[in-house]
C-alpha atoms as a PDB file:
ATOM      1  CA  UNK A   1       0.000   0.000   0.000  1.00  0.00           C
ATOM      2  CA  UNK A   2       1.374   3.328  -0.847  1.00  0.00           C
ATOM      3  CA  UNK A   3       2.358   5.582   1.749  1.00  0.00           C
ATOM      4  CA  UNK A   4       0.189   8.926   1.972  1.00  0.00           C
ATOM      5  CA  UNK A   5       2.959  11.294   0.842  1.00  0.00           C
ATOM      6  CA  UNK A   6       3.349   9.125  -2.792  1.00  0.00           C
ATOM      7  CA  UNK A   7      -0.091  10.082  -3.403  1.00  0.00           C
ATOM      8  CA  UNK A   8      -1.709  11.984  -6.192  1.00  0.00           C
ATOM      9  CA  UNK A   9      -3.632  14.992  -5.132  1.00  0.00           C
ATOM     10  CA  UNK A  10      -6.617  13.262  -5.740  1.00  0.00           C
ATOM     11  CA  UNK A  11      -5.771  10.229  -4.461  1.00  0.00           C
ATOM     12  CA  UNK A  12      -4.585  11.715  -1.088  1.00  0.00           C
ATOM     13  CA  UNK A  13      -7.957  13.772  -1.119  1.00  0.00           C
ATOM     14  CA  UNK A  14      -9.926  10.437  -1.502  1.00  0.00           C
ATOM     15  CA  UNK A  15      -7.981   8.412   1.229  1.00  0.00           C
ATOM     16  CA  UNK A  16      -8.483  11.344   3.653  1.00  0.00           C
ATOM     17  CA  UNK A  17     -12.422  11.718   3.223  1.00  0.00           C
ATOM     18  CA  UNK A  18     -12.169   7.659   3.734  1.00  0.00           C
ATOM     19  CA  UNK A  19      -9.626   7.841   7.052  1.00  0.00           C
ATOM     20  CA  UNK A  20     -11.882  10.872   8.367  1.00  0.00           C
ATOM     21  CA  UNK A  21     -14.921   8.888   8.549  1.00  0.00           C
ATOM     22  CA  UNK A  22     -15.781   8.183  12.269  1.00  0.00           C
ATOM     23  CA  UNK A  23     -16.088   4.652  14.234  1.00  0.00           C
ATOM     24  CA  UNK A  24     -20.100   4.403  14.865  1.00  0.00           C
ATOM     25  CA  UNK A  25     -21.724   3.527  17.358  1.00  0.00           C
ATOM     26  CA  UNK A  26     -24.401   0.828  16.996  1.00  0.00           C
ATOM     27  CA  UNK A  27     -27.120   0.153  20.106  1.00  0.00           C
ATOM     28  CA  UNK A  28     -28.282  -3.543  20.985  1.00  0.00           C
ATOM     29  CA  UNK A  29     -31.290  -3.162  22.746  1.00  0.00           C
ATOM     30  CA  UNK A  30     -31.971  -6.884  22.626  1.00  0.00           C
ATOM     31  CA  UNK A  31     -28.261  -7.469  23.939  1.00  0.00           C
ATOM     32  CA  UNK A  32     -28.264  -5.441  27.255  1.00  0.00           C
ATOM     33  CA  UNK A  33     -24.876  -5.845  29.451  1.00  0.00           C
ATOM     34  CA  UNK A  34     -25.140  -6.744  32.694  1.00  0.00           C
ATOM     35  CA  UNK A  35     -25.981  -3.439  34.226  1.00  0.00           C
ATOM     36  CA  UNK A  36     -29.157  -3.466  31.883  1.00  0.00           C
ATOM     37  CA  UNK A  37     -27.999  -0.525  28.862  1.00  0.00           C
ATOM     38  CA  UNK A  38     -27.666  -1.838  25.156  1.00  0.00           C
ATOM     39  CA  UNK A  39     -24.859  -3.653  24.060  1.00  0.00           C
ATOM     40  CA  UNK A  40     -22.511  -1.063  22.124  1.00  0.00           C
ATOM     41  CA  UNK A  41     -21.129  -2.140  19.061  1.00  0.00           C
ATOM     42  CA  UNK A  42     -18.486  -0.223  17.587  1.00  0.00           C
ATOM     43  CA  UNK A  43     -18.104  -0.229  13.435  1.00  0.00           C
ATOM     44  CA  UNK A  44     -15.217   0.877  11.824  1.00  0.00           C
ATOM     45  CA  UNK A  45     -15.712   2.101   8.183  1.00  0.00           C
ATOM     46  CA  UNK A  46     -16.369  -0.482   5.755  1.00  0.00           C
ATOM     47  CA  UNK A  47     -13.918  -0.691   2.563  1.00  0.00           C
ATOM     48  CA  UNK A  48     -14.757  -1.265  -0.919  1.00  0.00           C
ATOM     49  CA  UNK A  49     -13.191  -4.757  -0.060  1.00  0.00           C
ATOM     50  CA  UNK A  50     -15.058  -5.744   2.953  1.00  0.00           C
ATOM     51  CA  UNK A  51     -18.076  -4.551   0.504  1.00  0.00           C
ATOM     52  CA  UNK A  52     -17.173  -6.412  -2.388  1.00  0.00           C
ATOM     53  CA  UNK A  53     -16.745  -9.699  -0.717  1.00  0.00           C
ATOM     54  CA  UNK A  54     -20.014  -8.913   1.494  1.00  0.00           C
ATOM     55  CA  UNK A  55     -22.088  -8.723  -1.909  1.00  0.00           C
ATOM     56  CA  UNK A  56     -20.026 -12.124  -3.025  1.00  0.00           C
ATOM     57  CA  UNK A  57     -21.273 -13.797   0.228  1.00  0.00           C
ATOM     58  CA  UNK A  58     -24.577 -12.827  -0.376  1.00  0.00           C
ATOM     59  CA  UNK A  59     -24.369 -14.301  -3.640  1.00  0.00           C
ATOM     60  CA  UNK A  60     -22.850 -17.368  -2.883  1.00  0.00           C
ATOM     61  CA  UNK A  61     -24.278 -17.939   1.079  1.00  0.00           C
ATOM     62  CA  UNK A  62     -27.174 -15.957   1.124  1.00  0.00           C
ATOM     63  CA  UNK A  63     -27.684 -12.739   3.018  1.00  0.00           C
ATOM     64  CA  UNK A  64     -28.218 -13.670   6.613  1.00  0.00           C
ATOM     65  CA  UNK A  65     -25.312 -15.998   6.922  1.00  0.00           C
ATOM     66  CA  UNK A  66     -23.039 -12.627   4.633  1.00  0.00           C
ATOM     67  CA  UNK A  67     -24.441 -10.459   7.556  1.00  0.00           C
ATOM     68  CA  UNK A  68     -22.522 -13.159  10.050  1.00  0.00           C
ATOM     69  CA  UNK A  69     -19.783 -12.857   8.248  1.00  0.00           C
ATOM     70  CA  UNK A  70     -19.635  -9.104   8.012  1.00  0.00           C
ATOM     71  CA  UNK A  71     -20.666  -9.334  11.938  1.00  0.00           C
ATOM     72  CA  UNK A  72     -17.606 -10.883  12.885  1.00  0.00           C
ATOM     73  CA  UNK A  73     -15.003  -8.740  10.628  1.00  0.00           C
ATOM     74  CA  UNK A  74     -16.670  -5.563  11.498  1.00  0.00           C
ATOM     75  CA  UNK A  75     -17.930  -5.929  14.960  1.00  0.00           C
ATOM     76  CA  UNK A  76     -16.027  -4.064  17.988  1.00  0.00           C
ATOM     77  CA  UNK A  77     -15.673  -3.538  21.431  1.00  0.00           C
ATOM     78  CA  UNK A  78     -14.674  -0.295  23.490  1.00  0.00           C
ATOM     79  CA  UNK A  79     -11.055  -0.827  22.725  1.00  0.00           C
ATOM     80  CA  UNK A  80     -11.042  -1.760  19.142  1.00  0.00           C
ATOM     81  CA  UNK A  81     -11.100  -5.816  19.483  1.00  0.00           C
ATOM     82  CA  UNK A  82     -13.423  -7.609  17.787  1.00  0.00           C
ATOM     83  CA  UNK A  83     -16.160  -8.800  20.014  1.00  0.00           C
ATOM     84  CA  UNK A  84     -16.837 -12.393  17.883  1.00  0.00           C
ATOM     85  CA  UNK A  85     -14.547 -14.543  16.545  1.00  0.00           C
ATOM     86  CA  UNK A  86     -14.851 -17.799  13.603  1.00  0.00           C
ATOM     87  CA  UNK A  87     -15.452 -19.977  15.990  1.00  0.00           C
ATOM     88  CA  UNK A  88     -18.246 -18.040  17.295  1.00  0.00           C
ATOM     89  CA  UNK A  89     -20.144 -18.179  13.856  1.00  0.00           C
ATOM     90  CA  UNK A  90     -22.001 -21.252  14.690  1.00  0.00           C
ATOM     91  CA  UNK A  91     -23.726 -20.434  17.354  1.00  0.00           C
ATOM     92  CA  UNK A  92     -24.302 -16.841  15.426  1.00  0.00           C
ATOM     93  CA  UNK A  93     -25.870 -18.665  13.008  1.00  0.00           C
ATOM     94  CA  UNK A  94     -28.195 -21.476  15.185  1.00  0.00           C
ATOM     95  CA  UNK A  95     -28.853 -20.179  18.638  1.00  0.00           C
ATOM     96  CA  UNK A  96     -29.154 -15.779  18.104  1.00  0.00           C
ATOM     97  CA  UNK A  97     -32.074 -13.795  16.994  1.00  0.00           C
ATOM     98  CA  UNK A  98     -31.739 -13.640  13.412  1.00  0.00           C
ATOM     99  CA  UNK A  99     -33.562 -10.280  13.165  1.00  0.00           C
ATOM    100  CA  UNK A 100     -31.679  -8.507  15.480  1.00  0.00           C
ATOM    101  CA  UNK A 101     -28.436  -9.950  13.488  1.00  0.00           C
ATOM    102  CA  UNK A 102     -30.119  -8.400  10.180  1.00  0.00           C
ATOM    103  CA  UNK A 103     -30.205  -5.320  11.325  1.00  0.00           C
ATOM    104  CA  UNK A 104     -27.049  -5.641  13.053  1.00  0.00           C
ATOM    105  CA  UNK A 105     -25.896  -6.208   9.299  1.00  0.00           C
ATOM    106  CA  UNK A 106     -27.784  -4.275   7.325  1.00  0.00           C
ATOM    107  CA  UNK A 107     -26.580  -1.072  10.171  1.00  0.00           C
ATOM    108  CA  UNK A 108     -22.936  -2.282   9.288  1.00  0.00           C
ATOM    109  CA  UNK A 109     -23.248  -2.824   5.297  1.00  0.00           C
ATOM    110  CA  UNK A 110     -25.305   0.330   4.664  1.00  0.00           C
ATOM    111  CA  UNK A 111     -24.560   2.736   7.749  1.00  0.00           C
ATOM    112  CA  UNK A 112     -27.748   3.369   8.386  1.00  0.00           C
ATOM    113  CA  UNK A 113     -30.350   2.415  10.888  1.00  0.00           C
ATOM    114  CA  UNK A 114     -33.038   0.512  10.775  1.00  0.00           C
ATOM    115  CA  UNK A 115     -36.944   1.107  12.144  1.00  0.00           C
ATOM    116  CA  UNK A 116     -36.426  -1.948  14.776  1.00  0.00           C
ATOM    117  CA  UNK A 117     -33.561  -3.299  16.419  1.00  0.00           C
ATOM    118  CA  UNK A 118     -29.933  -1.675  15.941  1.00  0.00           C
ATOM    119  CA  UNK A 119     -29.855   1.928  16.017  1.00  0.00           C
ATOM    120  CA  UNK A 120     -26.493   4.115  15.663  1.00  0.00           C
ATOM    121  CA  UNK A 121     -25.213   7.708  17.328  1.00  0.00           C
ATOM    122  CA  UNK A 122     -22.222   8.680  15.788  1.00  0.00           C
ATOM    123  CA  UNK A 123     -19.530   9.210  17.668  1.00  0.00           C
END
């Protein structure tokens, strides 16, 4: 990857916009920690990349199981971790709400909210 100073003008101007975009934050009502408030989910930006193979998944796996996916790339905690691993895809997939995951998802791929469910504040 090219460092920042060998870029064109335009270039440079496009990579900033991209690296200026804030981490959102995404509520989980229907996930509440301990103390009772929604889970927070942080989201970095997503890249044309994590985009691209996103629409392949949905493609090839179908949508729900490309929203897991995307889940456990783009999903984060307070410190930048991700808060689900691989291994954690199974259970994703069989034993959590599958609407609240959708609009966990749909939140992540399309940065917006959705009437039910996940709801961001940026931060």
């Amino acid at each position: 990857m090219k460092e920042q100073k060998d870029l064109s003008p335009l270039m440079k101007r496009l990579t900033d916009h991209f690296d200026d975009k804030p981490i959102r934050e995404i509520e989980i009502n229907q996930w509440p920690e301990a103390d009772g408030a929604p889970l927070i989910v942080y989201v970095k930006p997503i890249t044309v990349r994590e985009k691209s193979q996103f629409l392949m998944d949905v493609r090839k796996i179908g949508e729900l199981q490309a929203f897991v996916n995307l889940i456990v790339v783009k999903a984060l905690d307070a410190q930048g971790k991700n808060l689900f691993t691989i291994s954690d895809k199974p259970n994703l997939l069989t034993r959590t709400d599958a609407d609240v995951l959708m609009d966990l998802g749909l939140d992540i791929s399309y940065g917006a909210p959705v009437e039910k469910g996940a709801t961001l504040a940026e931060k």
